[in-house]
Protein backbone atom coordinates (compact mmCIF):
# COMPACT_ATOMS: atom_id res chain seq x y z
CA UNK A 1 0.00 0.00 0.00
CA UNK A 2 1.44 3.49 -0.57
CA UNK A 3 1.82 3.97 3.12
CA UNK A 4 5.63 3.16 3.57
CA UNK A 5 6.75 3.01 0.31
CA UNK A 6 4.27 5.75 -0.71
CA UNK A 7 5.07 7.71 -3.10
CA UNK A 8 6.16 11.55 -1.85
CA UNK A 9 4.74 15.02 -2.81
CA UNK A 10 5.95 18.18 -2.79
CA UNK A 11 2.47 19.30 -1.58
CA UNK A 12 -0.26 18.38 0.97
CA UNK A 13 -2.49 15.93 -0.58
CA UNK A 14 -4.57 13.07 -0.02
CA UNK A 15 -2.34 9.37 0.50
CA UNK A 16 -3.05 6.58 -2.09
CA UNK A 17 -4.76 4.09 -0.74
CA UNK A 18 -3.22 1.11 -2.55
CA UNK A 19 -1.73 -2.23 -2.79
CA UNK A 20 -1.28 -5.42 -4.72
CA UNK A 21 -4.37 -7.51 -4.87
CA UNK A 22 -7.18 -4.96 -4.83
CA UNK A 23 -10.43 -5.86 -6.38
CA UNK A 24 -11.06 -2.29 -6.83
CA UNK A 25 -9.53 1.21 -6.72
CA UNK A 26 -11.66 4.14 -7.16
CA UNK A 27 -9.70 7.03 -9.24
CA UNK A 28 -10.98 10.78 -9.12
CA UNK A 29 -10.52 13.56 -11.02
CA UNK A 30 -8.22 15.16 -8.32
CA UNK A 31 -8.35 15.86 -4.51
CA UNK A 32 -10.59 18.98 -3.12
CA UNK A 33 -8.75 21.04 -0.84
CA UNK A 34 -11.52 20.42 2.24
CA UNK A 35 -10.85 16.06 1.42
CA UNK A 36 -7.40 17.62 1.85
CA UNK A 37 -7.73 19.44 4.95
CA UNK A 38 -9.77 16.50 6.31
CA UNK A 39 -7.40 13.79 5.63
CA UNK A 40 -10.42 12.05 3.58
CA UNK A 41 -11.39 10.60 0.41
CA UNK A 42 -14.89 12.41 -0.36
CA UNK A 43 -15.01 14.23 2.98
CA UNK A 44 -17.87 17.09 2.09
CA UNK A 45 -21.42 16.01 3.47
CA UNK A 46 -22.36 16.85 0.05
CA UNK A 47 -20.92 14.16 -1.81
CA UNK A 48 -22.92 11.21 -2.86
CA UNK A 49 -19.97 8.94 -2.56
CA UNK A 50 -20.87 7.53 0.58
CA UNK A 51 -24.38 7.45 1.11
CA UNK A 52 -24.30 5.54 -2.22
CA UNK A 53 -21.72 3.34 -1.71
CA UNK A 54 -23.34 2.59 1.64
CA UNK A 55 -26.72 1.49 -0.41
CA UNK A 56 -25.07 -0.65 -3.10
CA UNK A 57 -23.98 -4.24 -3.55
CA UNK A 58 -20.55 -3.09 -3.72
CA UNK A 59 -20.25 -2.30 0.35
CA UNK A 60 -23.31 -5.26 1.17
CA UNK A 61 -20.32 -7.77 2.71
CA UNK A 62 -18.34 -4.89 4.27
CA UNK A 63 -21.48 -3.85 5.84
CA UNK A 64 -21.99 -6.75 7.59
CA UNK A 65 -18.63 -7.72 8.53
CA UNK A 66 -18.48 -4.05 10.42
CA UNK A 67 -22.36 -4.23 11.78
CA UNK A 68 -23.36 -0.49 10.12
CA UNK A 69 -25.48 -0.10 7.34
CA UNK A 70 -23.41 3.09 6.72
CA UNK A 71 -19.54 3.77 5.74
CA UNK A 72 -18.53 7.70 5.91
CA UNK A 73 -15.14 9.43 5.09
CA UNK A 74 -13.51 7.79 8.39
CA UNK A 75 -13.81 4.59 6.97
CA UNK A 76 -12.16 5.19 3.52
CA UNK A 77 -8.25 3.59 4.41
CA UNK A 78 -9.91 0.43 6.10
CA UNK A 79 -11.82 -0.10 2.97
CA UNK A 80 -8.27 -1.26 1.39
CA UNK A 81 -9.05 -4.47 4.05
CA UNK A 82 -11.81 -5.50 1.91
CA UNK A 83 -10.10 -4.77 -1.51
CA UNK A 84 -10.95 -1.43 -2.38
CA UNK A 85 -8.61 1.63 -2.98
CA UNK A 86 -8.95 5.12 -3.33
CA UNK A 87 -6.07 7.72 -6.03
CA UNK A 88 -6.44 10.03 -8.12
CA UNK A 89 -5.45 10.91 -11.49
CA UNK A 90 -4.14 14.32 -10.95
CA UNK A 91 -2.56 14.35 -7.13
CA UNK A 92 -2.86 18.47 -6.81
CA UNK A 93 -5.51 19.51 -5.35
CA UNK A 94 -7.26 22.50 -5.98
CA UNK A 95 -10.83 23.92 -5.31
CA UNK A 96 -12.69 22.26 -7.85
CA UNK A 97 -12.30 20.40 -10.94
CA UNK A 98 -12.19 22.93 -12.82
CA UNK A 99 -9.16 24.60 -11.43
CA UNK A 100 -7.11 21.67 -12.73
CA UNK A 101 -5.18 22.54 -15.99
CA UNK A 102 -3.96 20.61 -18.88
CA UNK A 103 -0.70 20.52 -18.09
CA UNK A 104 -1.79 18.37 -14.58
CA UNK A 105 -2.84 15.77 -16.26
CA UNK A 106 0.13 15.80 -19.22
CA UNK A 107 2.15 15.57 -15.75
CA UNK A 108 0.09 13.42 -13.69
CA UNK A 109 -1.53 10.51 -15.85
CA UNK A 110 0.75 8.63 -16.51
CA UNK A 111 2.11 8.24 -12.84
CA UNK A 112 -1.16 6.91 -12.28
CA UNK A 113 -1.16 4.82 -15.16
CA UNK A 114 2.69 3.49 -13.32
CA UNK A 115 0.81 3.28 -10.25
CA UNK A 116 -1.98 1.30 -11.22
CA UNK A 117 0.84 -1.43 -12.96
CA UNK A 118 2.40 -1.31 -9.88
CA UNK A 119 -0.47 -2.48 -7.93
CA UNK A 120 -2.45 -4.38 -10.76
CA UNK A 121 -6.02 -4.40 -9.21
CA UNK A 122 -8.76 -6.43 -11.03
CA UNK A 123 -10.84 -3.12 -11.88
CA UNK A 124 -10.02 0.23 -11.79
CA UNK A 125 -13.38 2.48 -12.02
CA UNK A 126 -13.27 5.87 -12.75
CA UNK A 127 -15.21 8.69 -10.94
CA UNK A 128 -17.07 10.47 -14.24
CA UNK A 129 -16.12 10.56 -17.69
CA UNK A 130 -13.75 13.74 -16.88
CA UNK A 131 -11.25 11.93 -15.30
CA UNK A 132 -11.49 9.17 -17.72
CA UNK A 133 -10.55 11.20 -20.89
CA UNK A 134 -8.16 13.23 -19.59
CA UNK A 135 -6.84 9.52 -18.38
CA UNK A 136 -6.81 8.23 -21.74
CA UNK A 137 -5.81 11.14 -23.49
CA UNK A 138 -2.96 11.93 -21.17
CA UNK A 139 -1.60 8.75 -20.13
CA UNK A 140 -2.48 6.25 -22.70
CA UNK A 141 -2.15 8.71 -25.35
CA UNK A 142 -5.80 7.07 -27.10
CA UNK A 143 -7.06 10.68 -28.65
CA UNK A 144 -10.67 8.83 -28.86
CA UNK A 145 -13.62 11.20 -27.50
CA UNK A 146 -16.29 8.96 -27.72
CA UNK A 147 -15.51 7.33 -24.17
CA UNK A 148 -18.86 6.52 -22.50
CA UNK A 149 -20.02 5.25 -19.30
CA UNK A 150 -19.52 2.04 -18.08
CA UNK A 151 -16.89 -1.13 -18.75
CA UNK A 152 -14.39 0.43 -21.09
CA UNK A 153 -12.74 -1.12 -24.46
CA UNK A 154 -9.13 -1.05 -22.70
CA UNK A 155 -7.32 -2.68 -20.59
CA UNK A 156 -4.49 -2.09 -18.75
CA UNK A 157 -2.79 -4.92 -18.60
CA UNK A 158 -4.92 -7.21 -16.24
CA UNK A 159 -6.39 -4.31 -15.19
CA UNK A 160 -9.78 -3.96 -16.72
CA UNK A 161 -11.63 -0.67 -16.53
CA UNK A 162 -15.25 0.76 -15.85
CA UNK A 163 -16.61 4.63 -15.22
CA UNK A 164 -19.02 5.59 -13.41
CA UNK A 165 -20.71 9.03 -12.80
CA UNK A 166 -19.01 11.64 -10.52
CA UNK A 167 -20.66 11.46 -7.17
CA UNK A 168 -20.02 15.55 -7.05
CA UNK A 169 -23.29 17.02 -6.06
CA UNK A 170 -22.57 19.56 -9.36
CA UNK A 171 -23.04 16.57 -11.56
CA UNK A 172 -26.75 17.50 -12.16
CA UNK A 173 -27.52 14.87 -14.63
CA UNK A 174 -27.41 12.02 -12.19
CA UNK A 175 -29.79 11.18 -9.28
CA UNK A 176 -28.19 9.88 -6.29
CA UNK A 177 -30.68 7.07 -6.99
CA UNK A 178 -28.63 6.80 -10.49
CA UNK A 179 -25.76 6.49 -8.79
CA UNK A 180 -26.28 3.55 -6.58
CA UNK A 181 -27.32 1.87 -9.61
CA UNK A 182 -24.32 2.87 -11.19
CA UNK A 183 -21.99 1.14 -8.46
CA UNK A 184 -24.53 -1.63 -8.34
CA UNK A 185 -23.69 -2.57 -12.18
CA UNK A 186 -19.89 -2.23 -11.13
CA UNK A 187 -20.52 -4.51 -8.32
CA UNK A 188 -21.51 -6.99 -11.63
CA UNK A 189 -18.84 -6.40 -13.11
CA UNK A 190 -16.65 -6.50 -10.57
CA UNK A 191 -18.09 -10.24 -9.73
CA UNK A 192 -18.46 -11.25 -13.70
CA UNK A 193 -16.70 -14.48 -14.91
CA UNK A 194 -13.88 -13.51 -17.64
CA UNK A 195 -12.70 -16.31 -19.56
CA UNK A 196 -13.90 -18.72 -16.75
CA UNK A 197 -11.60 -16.82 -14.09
CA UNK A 198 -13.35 -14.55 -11.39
């Protein structure tokens, strides 16, 4: 896990929460500077990270195994326990999205894509098609446009990949009903057979 051998920044930022043999790491655009101040991964009460998460399949076993029917912020570095991560693609953080620049991700992507090598989870899932572009655009250097949501035609090695709507509260065109479904269908994919191997 990037704890000891984490990688260091020249800036306050949130820690990756990885390590070989994840089922899952979540990716973001990029930390917000109260996650930052926090210490958390989707710390705002606003976010519909974890009152989602806490209603899909993906958390069901995790749920019972810790006796509460909901996670919060506090709970996102014990998550790695039960094979789920947390990065980012650009480590900077900055205010909002929108504050981070092309030149972020030209620097930034393909450490992640390094990272993500390193630690060779089964899925890595995407937070909104934002960060998924500027992921393949940046670090894989694919120039396609016409990414959409859901279990992606690339691979990363092992690694397959899946997006899923950002769980900001700006993303307007998503319920937080959708997005529960949304982490529900990753929870299938997540548990799909591939080539008779789970």
């Amino acid at each position: 896990m990037t704890r000891g051998g984490a990688p260091r920044y020249p800036f306050e930022t949130l820690p990756d929460y990885l390590r070989a043999g994840l089922d899952l790491v979540f990716i973001g655009i990029n930390p917000g500077l109260y996650s930052v101040a926090q210490g958390r991964y989707f710390a705002r009460k606003t976010s519909r990270f974890w009152p989602a998460f806490s209603q899909s399949m993906l958390s069901a076993k995790i749920r019972g195994a810790i006796g509460r029917n909901t996670l919060g912020p506090e709970d996102d570095a014990m998550l790695t326990e039960y094979g789920i991560g947390f990065t980012d693609v650009v480590k900077r953080p900055s205010r909002n999205a929108a504050d981070v620049r092309p030149a972020d991700y030209e620097t930034w992507a393909p450490r992640l894509l390094a990272r993500l090598r390193r630690c060779r989870p089964r899925v890595a899932c995407f937070h909104g098609l934002t960060a998924f572009r500027a992921f393949a655009r940046y670090g894989l250097r694919d120039p396609r446009t016409d990414w959409t949501l859901g279990a992606q035609p690339v691979r990363l090695g092992s690694v397959r990949v899946f997006v899923v709507p950002n769980p900001s509260p700006a993303n307007a065109h998503f319920t937080p009903k959708d997005q529960v479904v949304w982490y529900d269908r990753l929870h299938d994919y997540l548990n799909a057979k591939t080539n008779g191997k789970r």
